[in-house]
Protein backbone atom coordinates (compact mmCIF):
# COMPACT_ATOMS: atom_id res chain seq x y z
CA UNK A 1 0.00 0.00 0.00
CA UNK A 2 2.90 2.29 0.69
CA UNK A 3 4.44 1.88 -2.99
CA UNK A 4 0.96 2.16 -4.23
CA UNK A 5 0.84 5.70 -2.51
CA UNK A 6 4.20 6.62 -3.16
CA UNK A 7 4.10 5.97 -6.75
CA UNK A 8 0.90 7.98 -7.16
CA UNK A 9 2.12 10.78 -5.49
CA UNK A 10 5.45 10.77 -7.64
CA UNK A 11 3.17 10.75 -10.83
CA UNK A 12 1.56 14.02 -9.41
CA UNK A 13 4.35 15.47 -8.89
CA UNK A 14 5.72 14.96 -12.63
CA UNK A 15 2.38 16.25 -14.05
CA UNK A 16 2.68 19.43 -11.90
CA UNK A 17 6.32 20.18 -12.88
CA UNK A 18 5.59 19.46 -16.60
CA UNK A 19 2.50 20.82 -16.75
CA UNK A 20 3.07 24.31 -17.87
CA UNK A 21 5.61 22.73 -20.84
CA UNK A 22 2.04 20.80 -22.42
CA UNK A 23 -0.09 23.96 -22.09
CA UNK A 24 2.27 26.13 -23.41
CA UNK A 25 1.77 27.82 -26.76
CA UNK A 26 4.59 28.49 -28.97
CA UNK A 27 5.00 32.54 -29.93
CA UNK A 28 4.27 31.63 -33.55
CA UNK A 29 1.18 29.52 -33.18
CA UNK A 30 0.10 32.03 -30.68
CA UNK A 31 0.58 34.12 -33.94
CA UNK A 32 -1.28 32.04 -35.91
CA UNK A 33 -4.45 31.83 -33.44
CA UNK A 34 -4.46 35.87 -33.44
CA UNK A 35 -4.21 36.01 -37.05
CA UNK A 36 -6.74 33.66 -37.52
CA UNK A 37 -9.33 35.63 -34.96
CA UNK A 38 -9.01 38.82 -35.80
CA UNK A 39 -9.31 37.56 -40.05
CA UNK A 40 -12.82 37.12 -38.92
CA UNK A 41 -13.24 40.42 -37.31
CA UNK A 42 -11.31 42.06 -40.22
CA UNK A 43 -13.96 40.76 -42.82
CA UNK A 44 -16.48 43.09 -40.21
CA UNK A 45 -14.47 46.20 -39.21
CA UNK A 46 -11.39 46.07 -41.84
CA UNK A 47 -7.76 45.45 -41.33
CA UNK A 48 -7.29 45.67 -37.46
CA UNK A 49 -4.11 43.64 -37.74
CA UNK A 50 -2.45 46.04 -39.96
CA UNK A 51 -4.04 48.81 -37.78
CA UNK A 52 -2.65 47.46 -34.49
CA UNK A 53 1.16 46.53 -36.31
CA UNK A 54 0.99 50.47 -37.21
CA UNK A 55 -0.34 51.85 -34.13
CA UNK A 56 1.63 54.65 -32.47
CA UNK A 57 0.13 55.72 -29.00
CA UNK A 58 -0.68 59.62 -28.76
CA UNK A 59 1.43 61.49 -26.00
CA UNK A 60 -1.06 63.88 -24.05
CA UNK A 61 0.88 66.46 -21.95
CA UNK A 62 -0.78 67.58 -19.01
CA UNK A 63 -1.37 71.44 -19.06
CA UNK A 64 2.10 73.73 -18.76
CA UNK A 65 1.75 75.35 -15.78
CA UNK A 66 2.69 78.87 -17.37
CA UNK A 67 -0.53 78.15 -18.45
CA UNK A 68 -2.53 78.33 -15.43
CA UNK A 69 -0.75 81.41 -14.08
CA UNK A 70 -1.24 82.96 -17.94
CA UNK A 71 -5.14 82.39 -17.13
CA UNK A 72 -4.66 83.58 -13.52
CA UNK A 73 -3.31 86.84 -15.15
CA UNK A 74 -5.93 87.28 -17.64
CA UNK A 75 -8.38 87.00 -14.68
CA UNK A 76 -6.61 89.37 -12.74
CA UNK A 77 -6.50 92.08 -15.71
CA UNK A 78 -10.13 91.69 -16.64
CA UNK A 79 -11.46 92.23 -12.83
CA UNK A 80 -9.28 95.75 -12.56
CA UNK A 81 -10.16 97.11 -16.28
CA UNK A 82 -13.60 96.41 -14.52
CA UNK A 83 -12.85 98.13 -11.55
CA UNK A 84 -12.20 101.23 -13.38
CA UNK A 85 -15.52 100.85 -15.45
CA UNK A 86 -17.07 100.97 -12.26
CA UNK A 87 -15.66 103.66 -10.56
CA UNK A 88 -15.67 105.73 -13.69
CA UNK A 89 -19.37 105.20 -14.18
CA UNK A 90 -18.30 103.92 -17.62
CA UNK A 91 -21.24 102.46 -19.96
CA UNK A 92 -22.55 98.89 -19.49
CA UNK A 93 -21.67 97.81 -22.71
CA UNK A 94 -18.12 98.58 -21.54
CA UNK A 95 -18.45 95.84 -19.03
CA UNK A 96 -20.45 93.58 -22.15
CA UNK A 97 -17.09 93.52 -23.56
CA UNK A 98 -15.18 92.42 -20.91
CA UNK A 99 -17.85 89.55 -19.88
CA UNK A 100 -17.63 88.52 -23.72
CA UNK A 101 -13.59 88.33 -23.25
CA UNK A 102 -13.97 86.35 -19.94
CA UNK A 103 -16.81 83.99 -21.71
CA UNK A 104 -14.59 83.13 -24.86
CA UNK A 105 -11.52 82.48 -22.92
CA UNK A 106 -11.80 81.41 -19.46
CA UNK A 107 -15.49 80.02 -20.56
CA UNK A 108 -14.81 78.28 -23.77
CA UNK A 109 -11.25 78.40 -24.56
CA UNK A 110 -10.27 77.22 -21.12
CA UNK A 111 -13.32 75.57 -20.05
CA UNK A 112 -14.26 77.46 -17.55
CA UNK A 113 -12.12 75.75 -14.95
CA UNK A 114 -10.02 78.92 -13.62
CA UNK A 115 -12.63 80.32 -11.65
CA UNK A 116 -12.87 81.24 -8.00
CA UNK A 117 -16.63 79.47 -7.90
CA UNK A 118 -14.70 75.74 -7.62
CA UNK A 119 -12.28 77.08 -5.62
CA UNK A 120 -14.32 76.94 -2.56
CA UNK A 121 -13.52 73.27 -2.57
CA UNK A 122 -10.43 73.87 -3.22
CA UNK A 123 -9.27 76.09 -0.43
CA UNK A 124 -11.87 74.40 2.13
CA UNK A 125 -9.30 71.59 1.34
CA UNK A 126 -6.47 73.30 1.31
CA UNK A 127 -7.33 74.93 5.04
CA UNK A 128 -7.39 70.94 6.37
CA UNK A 129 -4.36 69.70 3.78
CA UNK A 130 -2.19 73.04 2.43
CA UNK A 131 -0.64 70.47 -0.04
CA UNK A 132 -3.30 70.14 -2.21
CA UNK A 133 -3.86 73.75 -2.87
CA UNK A 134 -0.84 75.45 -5.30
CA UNK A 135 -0.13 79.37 -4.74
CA UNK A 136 -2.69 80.25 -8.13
CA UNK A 137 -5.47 78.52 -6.72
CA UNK A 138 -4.96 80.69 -4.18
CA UNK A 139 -4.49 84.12 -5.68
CA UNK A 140 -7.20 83.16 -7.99
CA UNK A 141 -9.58 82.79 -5.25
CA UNK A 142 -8.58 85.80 -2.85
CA UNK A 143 -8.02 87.85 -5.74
CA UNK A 144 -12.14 88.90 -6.55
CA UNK A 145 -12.83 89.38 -2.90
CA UNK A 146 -10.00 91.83 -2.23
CA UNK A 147 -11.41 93.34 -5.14
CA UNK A 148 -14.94 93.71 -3.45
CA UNK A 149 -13.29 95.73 -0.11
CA UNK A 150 -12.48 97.93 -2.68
CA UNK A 151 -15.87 98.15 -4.70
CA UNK A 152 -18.06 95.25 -4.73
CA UNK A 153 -19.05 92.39 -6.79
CA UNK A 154 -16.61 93.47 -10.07
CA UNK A 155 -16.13 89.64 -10.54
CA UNK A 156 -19.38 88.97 -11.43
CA UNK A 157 -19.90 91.07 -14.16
CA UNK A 158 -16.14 91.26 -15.18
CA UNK A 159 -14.30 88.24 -14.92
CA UNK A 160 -16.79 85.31 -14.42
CA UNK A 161 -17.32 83.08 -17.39
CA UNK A 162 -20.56 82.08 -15.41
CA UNK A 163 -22.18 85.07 -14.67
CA UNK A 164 -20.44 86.33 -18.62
CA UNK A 165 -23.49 83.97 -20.53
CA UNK A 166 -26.49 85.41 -17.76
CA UNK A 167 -25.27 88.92 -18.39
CA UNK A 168 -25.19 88.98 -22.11
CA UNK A 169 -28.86 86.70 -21.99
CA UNK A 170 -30.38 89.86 -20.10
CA UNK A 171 -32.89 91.90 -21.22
CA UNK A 172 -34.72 94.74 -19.42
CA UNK A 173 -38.27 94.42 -21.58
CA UNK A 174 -38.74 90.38 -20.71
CA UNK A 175 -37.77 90.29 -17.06
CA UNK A 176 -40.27 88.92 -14.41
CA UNK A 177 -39.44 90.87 -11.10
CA UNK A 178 -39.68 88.44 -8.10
CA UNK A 179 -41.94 89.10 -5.15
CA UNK A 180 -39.92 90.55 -2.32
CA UNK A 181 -40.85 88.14 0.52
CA UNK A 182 -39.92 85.27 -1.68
CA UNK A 183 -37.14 87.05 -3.43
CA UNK A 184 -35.49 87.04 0.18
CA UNK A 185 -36.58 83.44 0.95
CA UNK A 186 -34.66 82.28 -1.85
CA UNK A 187 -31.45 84.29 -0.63
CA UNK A 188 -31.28 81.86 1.98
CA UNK A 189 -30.09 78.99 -0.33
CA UNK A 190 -26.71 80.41 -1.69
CA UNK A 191 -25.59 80.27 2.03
CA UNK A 192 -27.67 76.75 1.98
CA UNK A 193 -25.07 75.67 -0.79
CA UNK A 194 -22.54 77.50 0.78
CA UNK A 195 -22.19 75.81 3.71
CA UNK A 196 -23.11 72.23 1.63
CA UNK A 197 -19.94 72.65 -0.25
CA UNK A 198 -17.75 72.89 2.52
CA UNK A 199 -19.00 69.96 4.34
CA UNK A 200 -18.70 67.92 1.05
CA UNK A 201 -14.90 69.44 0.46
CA UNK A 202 -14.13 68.28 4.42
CA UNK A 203 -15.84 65.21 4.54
CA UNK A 204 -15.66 63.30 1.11
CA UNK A 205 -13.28 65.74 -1.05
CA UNK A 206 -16.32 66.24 -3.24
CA UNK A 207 -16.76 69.29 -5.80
CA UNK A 208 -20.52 70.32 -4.83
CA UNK A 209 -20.90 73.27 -7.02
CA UNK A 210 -18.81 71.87 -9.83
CA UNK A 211 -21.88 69.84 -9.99
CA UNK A 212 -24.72 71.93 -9.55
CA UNK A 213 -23.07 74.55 -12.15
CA UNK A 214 -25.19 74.15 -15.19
CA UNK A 215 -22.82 76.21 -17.82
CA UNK A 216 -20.06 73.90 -17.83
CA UNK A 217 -22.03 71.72 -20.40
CA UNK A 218 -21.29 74.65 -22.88
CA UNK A 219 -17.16 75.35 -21.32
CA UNK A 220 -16.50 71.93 -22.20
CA UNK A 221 -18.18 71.50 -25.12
CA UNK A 222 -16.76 74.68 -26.47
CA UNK A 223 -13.12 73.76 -25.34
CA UNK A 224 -13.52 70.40 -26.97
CA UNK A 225 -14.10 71.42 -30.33
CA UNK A 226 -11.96 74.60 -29.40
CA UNK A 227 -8.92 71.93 -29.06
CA UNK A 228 -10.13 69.68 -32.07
CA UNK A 229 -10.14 73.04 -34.65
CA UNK A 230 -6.51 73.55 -33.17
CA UNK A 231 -5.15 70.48 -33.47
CA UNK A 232 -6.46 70.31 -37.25
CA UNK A 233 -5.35 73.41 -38.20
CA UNK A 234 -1.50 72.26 -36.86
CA UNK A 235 -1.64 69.47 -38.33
CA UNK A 236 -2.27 66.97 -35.55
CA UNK A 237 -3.93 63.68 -34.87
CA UNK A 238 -7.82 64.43 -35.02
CA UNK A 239 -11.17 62.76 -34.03
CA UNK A 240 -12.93 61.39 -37.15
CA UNK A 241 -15.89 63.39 -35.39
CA UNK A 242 -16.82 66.44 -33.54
CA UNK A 243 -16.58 65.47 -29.41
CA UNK A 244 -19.87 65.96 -27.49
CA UNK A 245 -19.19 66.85 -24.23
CA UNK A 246 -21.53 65.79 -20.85
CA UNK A 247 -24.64 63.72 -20.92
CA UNK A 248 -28.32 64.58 -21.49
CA UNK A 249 -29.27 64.98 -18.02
CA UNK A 250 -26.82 67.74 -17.76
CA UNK A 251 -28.03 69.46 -21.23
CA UNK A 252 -31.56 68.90 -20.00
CA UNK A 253 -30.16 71.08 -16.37
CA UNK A 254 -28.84 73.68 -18.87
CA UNK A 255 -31.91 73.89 -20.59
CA UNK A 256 -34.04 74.95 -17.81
CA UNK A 257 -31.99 77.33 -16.34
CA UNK A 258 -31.10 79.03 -19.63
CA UNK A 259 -35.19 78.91 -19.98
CA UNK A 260 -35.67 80.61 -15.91
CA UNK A 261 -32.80 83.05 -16.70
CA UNK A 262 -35.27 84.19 -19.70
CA UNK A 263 -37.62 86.01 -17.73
CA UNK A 264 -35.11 85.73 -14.25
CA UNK A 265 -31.68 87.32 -15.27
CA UNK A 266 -28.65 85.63 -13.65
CA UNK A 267 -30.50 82.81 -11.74
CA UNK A 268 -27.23 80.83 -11.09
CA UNK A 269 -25.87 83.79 -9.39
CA UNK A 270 -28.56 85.11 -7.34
CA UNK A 271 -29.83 81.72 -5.78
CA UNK A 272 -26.70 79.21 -6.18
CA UNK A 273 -23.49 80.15 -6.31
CA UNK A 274 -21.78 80.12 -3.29
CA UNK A 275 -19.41 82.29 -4.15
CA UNK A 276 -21.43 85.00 -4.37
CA UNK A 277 -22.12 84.59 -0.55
CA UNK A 278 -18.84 85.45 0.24
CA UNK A 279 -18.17 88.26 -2.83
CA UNK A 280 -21.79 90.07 -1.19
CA UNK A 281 -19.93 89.50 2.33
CA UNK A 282 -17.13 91.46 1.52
CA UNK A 283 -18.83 93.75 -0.42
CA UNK A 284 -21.00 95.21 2.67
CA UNK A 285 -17.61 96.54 3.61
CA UNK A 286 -16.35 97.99 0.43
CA UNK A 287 -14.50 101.39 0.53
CA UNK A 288 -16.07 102.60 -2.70
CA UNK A 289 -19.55 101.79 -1.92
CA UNK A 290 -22.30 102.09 -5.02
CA UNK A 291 -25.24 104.44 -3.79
CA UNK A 292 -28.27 106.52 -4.60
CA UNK A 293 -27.99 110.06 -3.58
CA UNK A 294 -31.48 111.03 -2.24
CA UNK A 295 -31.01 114.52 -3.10
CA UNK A 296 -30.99 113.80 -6.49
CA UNK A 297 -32.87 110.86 -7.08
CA UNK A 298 -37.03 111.65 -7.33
CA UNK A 299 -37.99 108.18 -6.86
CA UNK A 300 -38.73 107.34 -10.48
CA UNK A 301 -37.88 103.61 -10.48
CA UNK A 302 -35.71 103.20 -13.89
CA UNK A 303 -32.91 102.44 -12.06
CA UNK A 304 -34.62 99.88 -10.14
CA UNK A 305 -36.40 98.61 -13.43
CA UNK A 306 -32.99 98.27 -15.05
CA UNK A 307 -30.96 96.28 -12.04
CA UNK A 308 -30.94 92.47 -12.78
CA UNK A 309 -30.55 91.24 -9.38
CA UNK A 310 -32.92 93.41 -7.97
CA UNK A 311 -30.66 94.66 -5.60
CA UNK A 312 -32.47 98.47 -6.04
CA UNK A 313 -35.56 99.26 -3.61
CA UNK A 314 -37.38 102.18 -4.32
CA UNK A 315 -40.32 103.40 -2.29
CA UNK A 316 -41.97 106.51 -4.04
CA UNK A 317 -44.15 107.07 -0.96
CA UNK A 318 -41.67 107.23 1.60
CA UNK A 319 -39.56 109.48 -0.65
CA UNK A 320 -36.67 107.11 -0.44
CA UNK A 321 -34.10 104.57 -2.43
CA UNK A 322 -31.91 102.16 -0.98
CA UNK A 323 -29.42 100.04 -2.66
CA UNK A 324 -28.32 96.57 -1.36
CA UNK A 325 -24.03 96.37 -1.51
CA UNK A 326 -24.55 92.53 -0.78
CA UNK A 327 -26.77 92.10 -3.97
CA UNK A 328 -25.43 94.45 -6.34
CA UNK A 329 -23.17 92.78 -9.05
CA UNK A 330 -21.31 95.99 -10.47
CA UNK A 331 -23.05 95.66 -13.59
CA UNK A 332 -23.55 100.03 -13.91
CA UNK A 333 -26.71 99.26 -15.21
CA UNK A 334 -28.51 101.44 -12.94
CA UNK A 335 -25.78 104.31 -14.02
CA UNK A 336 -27.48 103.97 -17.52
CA UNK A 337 -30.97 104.14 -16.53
CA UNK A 338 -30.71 107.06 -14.05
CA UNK A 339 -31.41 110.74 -16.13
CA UNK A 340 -30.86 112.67 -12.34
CA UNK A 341 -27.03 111.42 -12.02
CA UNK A 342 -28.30 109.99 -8.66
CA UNK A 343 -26.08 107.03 -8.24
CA UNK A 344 -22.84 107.59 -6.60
CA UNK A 345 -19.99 106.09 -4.58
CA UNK A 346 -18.82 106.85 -0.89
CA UNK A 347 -16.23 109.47 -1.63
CA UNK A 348 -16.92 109.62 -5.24
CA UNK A 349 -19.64 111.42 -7.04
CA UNK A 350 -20.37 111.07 -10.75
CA UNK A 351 -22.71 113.98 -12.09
CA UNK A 352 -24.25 113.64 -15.90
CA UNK A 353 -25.36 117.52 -15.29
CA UNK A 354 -21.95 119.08 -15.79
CA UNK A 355 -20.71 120.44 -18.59
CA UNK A 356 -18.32 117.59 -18.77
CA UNK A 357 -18.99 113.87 -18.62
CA UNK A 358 -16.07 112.97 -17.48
CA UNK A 359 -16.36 115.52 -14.11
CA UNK A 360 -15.81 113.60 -11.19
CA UNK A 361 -16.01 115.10 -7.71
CA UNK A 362 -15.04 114.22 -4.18
């Protein structure tokens, strides 16, 4: 019985240790076998042999990082050309063309991924791990709010890709003024999200508002076939097709608010973006502060008609006009509508009744 058992156990052995010699393939019939599948597949779909034999991988490069400070610059530039608009009571359509510069680069070009709005997360993260936030994400997000100590919400209107597309979509003649009891109801989510994307960023690194931003359907979309025109025109390797960027739901999120901002101008801004909780925050303490002056206003509402955020309040019985610093965007809107001069900064007074339109007075 022992020989029996030994001898059996010696045969397993052999068939382990030769094993992998009977199941191995040679390289060539291994060949052959590929050859012979993919002929089948190549009657279907064409010559993928010859297609893999002449394959040659495409290098992507990540993003230069002269790149991101380039954008941080450009950011930077647009928000204190705006600055000046604003404090020089220049026309709105002066700001239009800085909002059009900051949509086509930083919004489509770029794909509207240097902005401050994401970098919430960012820096919420960055408080808990300074690692994972680099010195431009940084100056990128500081950079608007210092900005509003000195005269509000310039971002907004000047450098935001975002609030770019809902301030060329406005128009004065279609716009549905919200009810001010609900109007003030609805201010209360901003801070809602606000405080939403920080526990997200602290507890599961996750970018809230990257999510609920409905634009970014359009950024990428635009900076894919931004990138695809490029690399034609330079002669590079090109998709056989336009890209389509996001999925439906996303285009379907787009739709609606493009369809609310309609009759509502800016939705995103006035009852999502965080953001703008903390640009209206620092605004409330802004050296040049946007104002009516009651001795020249008479209460006649076109500057209250004309501001897209309703941040104007006008009451003609009372005799009085306020102006909300947390609300207003910087858009000098109201500047255009007002035939009395009326609106004016702290320590800075603009008045369309001189002789000269460019008379400013302390």
């Amino acid at each position: 019985m022992r020989l029996k058992h030994s001898l059996k156990q010696g045969i397993f052995s052999l068939l382990i240790i030769i094993s992998p010699v009977l199941t191995t393939v040679p390289a060539s019939a291994q060949s052959q076998i590929l050859r012979t599948e993919t002929s089948v597949q190549t009657q279907e779909y064409g010559d993928i042999w010859e297609y893999r034999e002449n394959y040659v991988p495409v290098e992507y490069n990540p993003i230069p990082e002269f790149m991101v400070f380039a954008d941080m610059t450009i950011l930077i530039f647009l928000i204190i050309i705006g600055l000046m608009f604003v404090i020089g009571h220049k026309p709105s359509r002066w700001l239009s063309v800085l909002a059009i510069i900051s949509l086509i680069y930083l919004g489509i070009l770029r794909g509207g991924c240097i902005c401050p709005v994401g970098a919430v997360t960012n820096i919420t993260m960055g408080i808990l791990s300074p690692e994972m936030v680099g010195l431009a994400t940084v100056i990128i997000f500081l950079t608007p709010l210092i900005i509003a100590l000195i005269a509000g919400r310039i971002f907004c209107t000047s450098g935001c890709p975002i609030g770019a597309i809902q301030h060329l979509m406005y128009s004065k003649k279609r716009r549905i003024r919200i009810p001010e009891k609900i109007n003030k109801i609805l201010r209360i989510v901003p801070v809602l999200i606000l405080a939403a994307t920080i526990y997200a960023a602290v507890y599961s690194k996750y970018y809230l508002i990257c999510e609920l931003e409905p634009y970014k359907a359009i950024f990428f979309l635009g900076k894919s076939w931004t990138g695809q025109i490029i690399n034609f025109i330079t002669g590079q390797s090109v998709e056989a097709k336009l890209l389509w960027a996001m999925g439906i739901t996303a285009w379907i999120y787009l739709a609606v608010i493009l369809i609310i901002g309609f009759w509502i101008p800016r939705p995103f801004c006035r009852f999502i973006c965080p953001y703008g909780v903390l640009l209206g925050f620092f605004s409330m303490f802004s050296i040049k502060r946007r104002s009516i002056n009651g001795e020249k206003c008479n209460q006649c509402g076109l500057c209250q008609r004309a501001c897209p955020v309703e941040a104007i309040s006008v009451d003609r019985k009372g005799k009085t006009s306020s102006l909300s610093h947390y609300d207003c965007i910087q858009c000098n809107k109201c500047t255009d509508a007002c035939k009395k001069g009326a609106i004016v900064f702290k320590g800075l007074r603009y008045d369309k009744s001189a002789n000269d339109p460019k008379n400013l007075t302390l």
